[in-house]
Protein backbone atom coordinates (compact mmCIF):
# COMPACT_ATOMS: atom_id res chain seq x y z
CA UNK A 1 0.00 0.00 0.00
CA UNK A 2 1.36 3.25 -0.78
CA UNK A 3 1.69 6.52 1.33
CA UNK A 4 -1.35 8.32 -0.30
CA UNK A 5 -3.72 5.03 0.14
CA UNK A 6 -2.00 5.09 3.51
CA UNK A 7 -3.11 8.09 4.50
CA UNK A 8 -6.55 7.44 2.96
CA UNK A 9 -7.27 4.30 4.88
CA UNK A 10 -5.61 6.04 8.15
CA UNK A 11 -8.47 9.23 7.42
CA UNK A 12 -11.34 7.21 7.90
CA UNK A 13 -10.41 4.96 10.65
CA UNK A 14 -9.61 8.04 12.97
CA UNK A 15 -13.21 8.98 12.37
CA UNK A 16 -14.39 5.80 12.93
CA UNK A 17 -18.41 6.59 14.99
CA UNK A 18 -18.43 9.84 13.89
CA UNK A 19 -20.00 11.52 10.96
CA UNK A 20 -17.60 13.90 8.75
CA UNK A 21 -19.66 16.83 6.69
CA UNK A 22 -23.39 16.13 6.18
CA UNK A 23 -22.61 12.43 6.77
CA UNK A 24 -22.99 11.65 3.10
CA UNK A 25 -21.47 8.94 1.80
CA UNK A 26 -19.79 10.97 -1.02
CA UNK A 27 -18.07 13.13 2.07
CA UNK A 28 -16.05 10.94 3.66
CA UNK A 29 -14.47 10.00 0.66
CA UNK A 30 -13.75 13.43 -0.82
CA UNK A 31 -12.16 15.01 2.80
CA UNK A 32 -10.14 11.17 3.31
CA UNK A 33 -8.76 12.51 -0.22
CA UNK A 34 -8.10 16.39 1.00
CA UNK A 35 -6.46 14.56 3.95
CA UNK A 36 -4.06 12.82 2.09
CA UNK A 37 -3.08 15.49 0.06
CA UNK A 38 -4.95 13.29 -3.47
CA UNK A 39 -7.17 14.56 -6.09
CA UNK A 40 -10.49 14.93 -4.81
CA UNK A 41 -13.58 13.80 -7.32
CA UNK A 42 -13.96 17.68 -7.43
CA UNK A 43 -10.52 18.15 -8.89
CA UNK A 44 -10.99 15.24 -11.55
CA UNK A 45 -14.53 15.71 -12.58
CA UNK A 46 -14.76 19.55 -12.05
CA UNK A 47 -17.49 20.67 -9.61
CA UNK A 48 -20.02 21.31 -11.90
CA UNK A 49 -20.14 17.24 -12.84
CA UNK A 50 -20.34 16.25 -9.33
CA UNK A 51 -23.96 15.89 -8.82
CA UNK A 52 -25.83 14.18 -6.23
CA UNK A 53 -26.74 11.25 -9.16
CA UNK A 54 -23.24 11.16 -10.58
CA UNK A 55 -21.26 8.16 -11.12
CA UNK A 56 -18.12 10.00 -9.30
CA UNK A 57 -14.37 9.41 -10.26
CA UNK A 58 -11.93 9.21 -7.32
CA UNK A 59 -8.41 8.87 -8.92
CA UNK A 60 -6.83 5.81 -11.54
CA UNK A 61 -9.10 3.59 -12.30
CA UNK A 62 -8.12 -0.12 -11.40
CA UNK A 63 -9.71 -3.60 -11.40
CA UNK A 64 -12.38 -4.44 -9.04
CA UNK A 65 -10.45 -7.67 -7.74
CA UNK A 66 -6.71 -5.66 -7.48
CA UNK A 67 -8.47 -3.40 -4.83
CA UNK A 68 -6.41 -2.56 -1.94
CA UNK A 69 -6.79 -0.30 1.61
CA UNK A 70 -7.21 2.85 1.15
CA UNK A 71 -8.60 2.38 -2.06
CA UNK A 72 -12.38 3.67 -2.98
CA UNK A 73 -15.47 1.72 -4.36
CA UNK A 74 -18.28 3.43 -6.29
CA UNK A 75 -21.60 1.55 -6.49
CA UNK A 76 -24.63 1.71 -9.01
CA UNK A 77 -27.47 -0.54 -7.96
CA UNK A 78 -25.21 -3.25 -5.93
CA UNK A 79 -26.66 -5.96 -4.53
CA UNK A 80 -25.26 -9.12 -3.10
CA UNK A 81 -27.48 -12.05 -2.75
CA UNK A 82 -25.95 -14.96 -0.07
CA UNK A 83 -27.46 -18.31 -0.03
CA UNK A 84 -26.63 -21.21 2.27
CA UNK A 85 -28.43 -24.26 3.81
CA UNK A 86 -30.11 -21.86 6.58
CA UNK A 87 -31.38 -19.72 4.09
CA UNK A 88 -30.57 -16.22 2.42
CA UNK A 89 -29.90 -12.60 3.33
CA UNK A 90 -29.32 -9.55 0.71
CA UNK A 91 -27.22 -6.25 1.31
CA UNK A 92 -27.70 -3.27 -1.55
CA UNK A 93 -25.91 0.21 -2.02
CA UNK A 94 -27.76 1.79 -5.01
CA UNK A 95 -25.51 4.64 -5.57
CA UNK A 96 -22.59 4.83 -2.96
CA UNK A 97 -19.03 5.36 -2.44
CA UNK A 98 -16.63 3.30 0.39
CA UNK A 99 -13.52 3.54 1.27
CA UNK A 100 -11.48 0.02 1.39
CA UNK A 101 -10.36 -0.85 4.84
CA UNK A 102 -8.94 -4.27 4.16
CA UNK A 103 -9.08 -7.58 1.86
CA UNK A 104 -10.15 -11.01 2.91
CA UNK A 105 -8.03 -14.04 1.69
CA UNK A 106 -10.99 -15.93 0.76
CA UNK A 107 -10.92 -18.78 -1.54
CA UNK A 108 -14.28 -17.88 -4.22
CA UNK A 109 -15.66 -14.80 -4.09
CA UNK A 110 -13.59 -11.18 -3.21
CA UNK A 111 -14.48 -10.55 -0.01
CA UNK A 112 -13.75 -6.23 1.49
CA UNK A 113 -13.83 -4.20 4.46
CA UNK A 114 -14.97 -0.76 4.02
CA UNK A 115 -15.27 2.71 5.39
CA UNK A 116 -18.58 3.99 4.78
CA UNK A 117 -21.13 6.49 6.22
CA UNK A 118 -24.85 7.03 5.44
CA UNK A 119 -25.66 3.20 5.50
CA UNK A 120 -29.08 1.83 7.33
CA UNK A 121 -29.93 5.28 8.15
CA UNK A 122 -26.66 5.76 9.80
CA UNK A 123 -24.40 8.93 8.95
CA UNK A 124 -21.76 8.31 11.11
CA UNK A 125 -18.59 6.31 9.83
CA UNK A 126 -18.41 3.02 10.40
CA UNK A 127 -17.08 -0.41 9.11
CA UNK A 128 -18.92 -3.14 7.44
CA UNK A 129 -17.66 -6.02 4.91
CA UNK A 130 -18.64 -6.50 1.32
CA UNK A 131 -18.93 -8.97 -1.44
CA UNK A 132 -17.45 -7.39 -4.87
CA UNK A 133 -17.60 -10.79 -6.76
CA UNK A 134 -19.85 -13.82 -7.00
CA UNK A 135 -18.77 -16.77 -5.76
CA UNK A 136 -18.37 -19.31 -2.77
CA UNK A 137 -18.96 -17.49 0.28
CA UNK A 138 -16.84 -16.68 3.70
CA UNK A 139 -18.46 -20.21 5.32
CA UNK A 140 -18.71 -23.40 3.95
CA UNK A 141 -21.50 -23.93 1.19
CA UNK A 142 -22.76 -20.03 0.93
CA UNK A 143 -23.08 -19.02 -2.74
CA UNK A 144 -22.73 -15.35 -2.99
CA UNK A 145 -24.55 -13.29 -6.50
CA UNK A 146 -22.71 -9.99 -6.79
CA UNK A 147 -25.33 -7.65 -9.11
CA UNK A 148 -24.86 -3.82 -9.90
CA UNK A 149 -22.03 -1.54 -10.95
CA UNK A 150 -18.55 -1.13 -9.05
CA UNK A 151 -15.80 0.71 -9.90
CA UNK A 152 -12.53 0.78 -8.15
CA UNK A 153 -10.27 3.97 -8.03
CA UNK A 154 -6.80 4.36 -6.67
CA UNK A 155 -5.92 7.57 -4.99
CA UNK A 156 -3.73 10.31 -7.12
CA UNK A 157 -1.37 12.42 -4.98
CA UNK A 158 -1.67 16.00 -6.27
């Protein structure tokens, strides 16, 4: 991980339970970025693109499955889908933007931690985990259906 991902991942853990700007999700990514010292999706998009339905850019544009901390996730009309022998559960993000926290070694599908506010009605930061590919599941048997959009960005110092 380099020093601007670093510095990224190091943003939102210090404000880990507490909500930074109007607790949007969009927010903690873009001041985790003026942290760090990185182009913000401001600075790459220009202001006037950065609308509140906008598919937002956050730096270099990587693959999905090379994500790493400090890395950010945008999502258009996610939804994961897990099914094992006790029965199913889904999560969804229609249009949302998380910062990586860390990368499960999982055999199947890619499995993340992410920074993320405005999630279940909450607008304070806080830390959940994510499918980003179908696949096997974390536990034995689950099969996991990964729907939706997601892009990947890597952070660009300025």
């Amino acid at each position: 991980m380099n020093a601007t991902n670093l510095s990224v991942a190091g943003f939102a853990y210090s404000q880990y339970g507490n909500q930074v700007k109007r607790g949007e999700c969009w927010d903690l990514a873009e001041e985790a970025l003026k942290y760090a010292g990185a182009k913000t999706s401001n600075d790459i998009m220009g202001s006037k693109n950065v609308t509140a339905n906008a598919d937002y850019r956050w730096g270099t544009p990587i693959q999905v499955m090379d994500v790493e901390p400090g890395d950010i996730i945008q999502f258009r009309n996610y939804t994961t889908k897990v099914t094992s022998g006790t029965g199913w559960q889904t999560q969804s993000r229609p249009h949302h933007t998380a910062i990586v926290a860390a990368v499960y070694p999982v055999i199947g599908a890619k499995v993340v931690a992410v920074y993320e506010q405005n999630v279940a009605n909450n607008r304070t930061v806080q830390i959940n985990t994510l499918y980003i590919s179908s696949g096997t599941g974390l536990n034995w048997g689950e099969s996991v259906a990964v729907t939706g959009k997601i892009w990947a960005y890597r952070p660009i110092k300025k």
